[in-house]
Protein backbone atom coordinates (compact mmCIF):
# COMPACT_ATOMS: atom_id res chain seq x y z
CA UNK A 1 -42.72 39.19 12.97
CA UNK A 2 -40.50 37.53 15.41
CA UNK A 3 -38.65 35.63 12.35
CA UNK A 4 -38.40 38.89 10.38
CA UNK A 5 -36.36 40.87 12.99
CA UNK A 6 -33.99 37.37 14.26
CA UNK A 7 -33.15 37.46 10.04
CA UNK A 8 -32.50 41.12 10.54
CA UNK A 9 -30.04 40.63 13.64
CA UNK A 10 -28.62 37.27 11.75
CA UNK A 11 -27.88 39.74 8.29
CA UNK A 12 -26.20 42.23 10.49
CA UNK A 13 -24.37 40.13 12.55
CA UNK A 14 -22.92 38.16 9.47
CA UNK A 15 -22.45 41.81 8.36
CA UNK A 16 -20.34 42.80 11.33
CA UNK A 17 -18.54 38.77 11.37
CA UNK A 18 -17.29 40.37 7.74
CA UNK A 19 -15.72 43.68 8.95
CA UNK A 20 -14.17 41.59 11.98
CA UNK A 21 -12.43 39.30 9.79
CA UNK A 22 -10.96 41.97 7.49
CA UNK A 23 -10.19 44.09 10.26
CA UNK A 24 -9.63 41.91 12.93
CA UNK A 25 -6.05 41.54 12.92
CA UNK A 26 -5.37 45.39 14.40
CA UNK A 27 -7.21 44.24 17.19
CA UNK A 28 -6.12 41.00 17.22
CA UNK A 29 -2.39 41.80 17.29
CA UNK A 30 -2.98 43.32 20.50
CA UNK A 31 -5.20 41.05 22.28
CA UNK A 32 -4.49 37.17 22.26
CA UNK A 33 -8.60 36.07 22.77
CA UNK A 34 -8.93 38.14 20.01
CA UNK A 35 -6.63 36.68 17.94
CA UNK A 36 -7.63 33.35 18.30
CA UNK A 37 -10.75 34.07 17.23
CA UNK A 38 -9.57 36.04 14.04
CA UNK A 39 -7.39 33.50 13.39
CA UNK A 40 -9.90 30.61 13.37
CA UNK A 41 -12.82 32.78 11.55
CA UNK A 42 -10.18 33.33 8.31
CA UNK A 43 -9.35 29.72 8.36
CA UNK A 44 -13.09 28.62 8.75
CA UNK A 45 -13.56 30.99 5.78
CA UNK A 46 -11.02 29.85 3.96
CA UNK A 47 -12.22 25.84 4.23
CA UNK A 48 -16.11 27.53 3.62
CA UNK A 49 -14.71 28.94 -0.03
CA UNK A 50 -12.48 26.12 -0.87
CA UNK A 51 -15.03 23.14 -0.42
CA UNK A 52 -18.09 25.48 -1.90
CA UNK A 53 -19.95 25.43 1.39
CA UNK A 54 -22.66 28.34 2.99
CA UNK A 55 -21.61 30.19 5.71
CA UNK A 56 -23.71 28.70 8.64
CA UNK A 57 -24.92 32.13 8.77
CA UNK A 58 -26.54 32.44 5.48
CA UNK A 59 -27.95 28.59 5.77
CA UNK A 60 -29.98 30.54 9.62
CA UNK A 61 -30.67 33.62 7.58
CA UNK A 62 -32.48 31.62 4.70
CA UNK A 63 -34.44 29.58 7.19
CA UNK A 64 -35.62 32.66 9.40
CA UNK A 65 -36.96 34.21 6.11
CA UNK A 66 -38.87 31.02 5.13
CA UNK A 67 -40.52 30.79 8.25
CA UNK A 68 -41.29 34.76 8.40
CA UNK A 69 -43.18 34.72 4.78
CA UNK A 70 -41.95 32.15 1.94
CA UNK A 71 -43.29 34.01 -0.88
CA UNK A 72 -42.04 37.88 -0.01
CA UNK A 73 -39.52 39.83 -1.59
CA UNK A 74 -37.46 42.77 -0.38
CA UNK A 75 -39.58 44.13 2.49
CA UNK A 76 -38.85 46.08 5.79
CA UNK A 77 -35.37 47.86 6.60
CA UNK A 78 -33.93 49.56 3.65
CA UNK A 79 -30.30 49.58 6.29
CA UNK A 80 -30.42 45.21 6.29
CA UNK A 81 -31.47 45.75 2.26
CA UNK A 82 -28.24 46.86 1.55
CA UNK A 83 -26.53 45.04 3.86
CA UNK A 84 -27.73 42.35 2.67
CA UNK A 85 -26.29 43.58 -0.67
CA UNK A 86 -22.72 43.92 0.68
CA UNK A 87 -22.89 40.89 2.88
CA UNK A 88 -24.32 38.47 -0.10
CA UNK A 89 -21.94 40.27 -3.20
CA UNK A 90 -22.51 38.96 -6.36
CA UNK A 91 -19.34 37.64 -7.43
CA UNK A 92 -17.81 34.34 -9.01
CA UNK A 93 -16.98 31.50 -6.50
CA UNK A 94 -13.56 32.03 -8.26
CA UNK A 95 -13.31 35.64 -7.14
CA UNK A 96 -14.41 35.42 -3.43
CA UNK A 97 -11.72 32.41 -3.30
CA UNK A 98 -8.86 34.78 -4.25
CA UNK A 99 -10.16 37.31 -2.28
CA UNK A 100 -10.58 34.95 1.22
CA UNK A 101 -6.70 33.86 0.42
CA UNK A 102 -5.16 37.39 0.33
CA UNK A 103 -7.38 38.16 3.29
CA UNK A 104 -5.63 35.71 4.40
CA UNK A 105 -2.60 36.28 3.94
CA UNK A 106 -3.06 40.31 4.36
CA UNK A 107 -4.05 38.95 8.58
CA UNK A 108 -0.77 36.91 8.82
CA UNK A 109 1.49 39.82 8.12
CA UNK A 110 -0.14 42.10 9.65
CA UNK A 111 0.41 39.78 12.71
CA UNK A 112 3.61 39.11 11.95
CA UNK A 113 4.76 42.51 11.38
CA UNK A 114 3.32 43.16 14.83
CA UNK A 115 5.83 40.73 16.58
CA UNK A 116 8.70 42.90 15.57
């Protein structure tokens, strides 16, 4: 059970790690700690898409399941379901690359826009 509820917490955190880095930058332009850390989460991102890696997230996720019960499916929270659904999107490699670069690029002029 113990697995089953750190997988939970892992889902929703990557969940929340999400919203942060396409959000982040209102906060971020106001806050320098912030920032830094916005900053260095889209670039991480950026490398993850660009070299085909796992988030380190999903890679903790996966092993937390396996150790819970190899063999289930779907079971438990219906909320980290579809999470899970938003967090793990089935799209093309192609399409979450484009998507991480105007992200990207969405952040910087946002914080460049706050500078004026």
């Amino acid at each position: 059970m113990p697995y089953k509820i750190l997988a939970d917490i892992v889902v929703l955190t990557h969940f929340l790690w999400i919203v942060f880095l396409f959000f982040g930058a209102f906060w971020g332009a106001k806050n320098k700690t912030v920032k830094v850390f916005h900053v260095v989460g889209l670039v991480f991102a950026l490398i993850i898409q660009i070299f085909d890696w796992y988030c380190p997230l999903t890679h903790l996720e996966v092993w937390l399941r396996s150790k819970h019960a190899p063999t289930l499916t779907y079971t438990g929270s219906f909320i980290i379901h579809y999470v899970e659904m938003v967090v793990y999107i089935e799209v093309s490699r192609y399409w979450v690359l484009i998507l991480t670069v105007f992200l990207c690029g969405l952040n910087i002029w946002i914080y460049l826009k706050k500078k004026e």
